[in-house]
C-alpha atoms as a PDB file:
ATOM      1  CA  UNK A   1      16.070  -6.259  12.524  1.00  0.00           C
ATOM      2  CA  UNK A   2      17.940  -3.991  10.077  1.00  0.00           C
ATOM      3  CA  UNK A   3      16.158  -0.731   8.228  1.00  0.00           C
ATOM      4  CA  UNK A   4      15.141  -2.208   5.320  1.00  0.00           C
ATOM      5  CA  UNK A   5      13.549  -5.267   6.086  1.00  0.00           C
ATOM      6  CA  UNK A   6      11.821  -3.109   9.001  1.00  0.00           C
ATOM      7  CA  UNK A   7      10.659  -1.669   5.447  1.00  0.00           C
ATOM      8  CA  UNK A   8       9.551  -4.402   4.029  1.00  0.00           C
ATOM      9  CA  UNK A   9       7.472  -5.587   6.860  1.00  0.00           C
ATOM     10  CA  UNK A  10       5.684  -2.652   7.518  1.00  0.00           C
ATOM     11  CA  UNK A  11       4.805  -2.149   3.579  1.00  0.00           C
ATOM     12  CA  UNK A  12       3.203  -5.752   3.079  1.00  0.00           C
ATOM     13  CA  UNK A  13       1.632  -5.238   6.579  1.00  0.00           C
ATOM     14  CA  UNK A  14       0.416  -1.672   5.231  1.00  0.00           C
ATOM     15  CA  UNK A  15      -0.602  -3.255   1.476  1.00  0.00           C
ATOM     16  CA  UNK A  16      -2.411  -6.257   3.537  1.00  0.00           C
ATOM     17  CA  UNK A  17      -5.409  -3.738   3.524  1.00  0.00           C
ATOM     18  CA  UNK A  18      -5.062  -1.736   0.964  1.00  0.00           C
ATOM     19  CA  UNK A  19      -5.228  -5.644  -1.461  1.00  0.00           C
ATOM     20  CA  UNK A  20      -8.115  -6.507   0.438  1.00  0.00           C
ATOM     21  CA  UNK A  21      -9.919  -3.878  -0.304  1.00  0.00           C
ATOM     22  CA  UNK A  22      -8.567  -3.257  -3.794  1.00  0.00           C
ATOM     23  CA  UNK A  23      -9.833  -7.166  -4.919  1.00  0.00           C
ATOM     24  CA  UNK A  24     -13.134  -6.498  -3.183  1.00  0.00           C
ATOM     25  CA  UNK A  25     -13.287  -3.276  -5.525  1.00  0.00           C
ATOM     26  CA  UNK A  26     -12.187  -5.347  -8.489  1.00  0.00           C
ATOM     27  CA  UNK A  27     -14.818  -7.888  -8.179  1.00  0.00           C
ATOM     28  CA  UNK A  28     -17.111  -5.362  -8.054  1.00  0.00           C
ATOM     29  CA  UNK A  29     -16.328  -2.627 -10.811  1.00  0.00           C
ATOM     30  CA  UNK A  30     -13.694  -4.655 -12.741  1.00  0.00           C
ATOM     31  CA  UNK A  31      -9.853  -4.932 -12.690  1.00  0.00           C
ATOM     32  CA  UNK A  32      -8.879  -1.878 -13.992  1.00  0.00           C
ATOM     33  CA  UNK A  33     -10.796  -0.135 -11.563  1.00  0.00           C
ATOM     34  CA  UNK A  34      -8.996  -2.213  -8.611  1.00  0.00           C
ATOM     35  CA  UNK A  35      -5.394  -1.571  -9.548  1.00  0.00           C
ATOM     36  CA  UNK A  36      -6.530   2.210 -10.056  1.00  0.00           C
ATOM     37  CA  UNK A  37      -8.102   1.981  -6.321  1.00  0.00           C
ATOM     38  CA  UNK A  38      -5.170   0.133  -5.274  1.00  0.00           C
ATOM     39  CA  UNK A  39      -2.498   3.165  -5.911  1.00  0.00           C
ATOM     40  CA  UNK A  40      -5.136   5.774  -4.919  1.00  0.00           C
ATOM     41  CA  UNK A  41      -7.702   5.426  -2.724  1.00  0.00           C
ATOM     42  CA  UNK A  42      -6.745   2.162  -1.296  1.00  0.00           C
ATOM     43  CA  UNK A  43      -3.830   3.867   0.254  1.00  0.00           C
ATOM     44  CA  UNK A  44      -6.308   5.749   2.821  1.00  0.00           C
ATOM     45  CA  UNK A  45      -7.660   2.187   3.643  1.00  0.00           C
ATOM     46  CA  UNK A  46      -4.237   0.670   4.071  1.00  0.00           C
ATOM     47  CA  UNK A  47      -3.610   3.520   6.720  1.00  0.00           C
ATOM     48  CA  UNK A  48      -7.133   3.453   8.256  1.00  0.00           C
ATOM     49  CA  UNK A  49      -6.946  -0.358   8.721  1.00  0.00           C
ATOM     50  CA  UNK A  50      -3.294  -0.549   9.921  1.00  0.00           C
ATOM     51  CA  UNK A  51      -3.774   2.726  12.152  1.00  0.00           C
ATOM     52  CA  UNK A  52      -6.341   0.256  13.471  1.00  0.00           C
ATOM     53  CA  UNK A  53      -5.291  -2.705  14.217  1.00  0.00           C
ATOM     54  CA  UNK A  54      -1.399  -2.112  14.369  1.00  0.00           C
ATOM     55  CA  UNK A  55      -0.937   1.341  15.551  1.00  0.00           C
ATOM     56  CA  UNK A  56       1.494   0.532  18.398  1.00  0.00           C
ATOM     57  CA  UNK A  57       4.059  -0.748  15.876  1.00  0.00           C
ATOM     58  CA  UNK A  58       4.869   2.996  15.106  1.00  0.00           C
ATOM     59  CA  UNK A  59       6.673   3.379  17.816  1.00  0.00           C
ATOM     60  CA  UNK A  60       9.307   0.089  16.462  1.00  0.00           C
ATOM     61  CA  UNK A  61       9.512   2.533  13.041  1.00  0.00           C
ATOM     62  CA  UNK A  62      10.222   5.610  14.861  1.00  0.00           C
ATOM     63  CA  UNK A  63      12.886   4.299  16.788  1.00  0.00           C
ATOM     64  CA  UNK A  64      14.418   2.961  13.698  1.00  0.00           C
ATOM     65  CA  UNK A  65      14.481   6.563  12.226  1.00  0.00           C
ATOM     66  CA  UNK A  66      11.254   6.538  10.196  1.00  0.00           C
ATOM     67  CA  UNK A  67       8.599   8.714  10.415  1.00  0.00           C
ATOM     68  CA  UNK A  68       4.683   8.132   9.413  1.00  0.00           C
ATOM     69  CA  UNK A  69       4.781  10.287   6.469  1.00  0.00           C
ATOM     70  CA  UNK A  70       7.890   8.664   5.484  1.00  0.00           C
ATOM     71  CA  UNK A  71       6.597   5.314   5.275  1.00  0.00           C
ATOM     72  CA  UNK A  72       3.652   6.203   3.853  1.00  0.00           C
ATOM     73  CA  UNK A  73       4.958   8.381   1.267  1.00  0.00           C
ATOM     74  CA  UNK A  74       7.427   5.646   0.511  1.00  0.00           C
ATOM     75  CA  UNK A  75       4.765   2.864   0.339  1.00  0.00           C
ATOM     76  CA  UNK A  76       2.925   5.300  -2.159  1.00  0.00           C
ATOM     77  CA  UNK A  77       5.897   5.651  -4.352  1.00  0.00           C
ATOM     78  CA  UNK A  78       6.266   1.832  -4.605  1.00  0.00           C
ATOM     79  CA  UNK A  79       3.029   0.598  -5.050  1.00  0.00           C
ATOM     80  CA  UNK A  80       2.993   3.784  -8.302  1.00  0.00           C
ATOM     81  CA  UNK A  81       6.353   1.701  -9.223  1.00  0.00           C
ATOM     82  CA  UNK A  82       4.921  -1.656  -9.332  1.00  0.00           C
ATOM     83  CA  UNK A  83       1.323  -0.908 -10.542  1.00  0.00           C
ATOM     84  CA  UNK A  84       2.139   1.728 -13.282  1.00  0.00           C
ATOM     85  CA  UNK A  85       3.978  -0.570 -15.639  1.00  0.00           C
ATOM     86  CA  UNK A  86       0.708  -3.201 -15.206  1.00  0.00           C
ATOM     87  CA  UNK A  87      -1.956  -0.690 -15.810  1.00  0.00           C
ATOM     88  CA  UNK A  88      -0.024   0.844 -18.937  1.00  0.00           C
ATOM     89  CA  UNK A  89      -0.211  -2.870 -20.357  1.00  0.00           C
ATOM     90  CA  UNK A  90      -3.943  -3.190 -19.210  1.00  0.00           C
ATOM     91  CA  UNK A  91      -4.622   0.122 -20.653  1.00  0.00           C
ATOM     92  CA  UNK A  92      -2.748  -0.097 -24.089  1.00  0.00           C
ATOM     93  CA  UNK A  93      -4.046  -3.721 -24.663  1.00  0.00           C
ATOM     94  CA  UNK A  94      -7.347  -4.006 -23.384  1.00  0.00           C
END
């Protein structure tokens, strides 16, 4: 397994959570609301839940050369990426 798709595993592993709990947010207060949660305070549940259930898989990312606060800072930057183009759109037309 190379770097990147090392990546890519561990950020839709990560994101598994955080979408959970973002579409459980947006079925309650309303889309807009979920993609905001999603690129905010989802993050802290996409840690909590995969500290939780996958924290031994750090150790495959460290050995790889990534640290924690890499990968999560990077996961952060990429989910801003992705979401901030949708939620201009939802913003300017809705």
């Amino acid at each position: 397994m190379n770097n990147q798709s090392a990546f890519w595993k561990y950020y839709r592993d990560f994101n598994f959570f955080n979408l959970a709990f973002s579409a459980l947010s947006a079925v309650f207060f309303g889309i807009s609301s979920g993609l905001l949660i999603f690129i905010s305070f989802g993050m802290g549940v996409g840690y909590l839940g995969y500290n939780f259930f996958r924290k031994d898989e750090y150790y495959l990312y460290y050995n790889l050369g990534f640290s924690k606060s890499y990968l999560i800072k990077k996961v952060w930057i990429l989910n801003l990426l992705f979401m901030g183009p949708v939620l201009l759109i939802l913003f300017l037309f809705l």
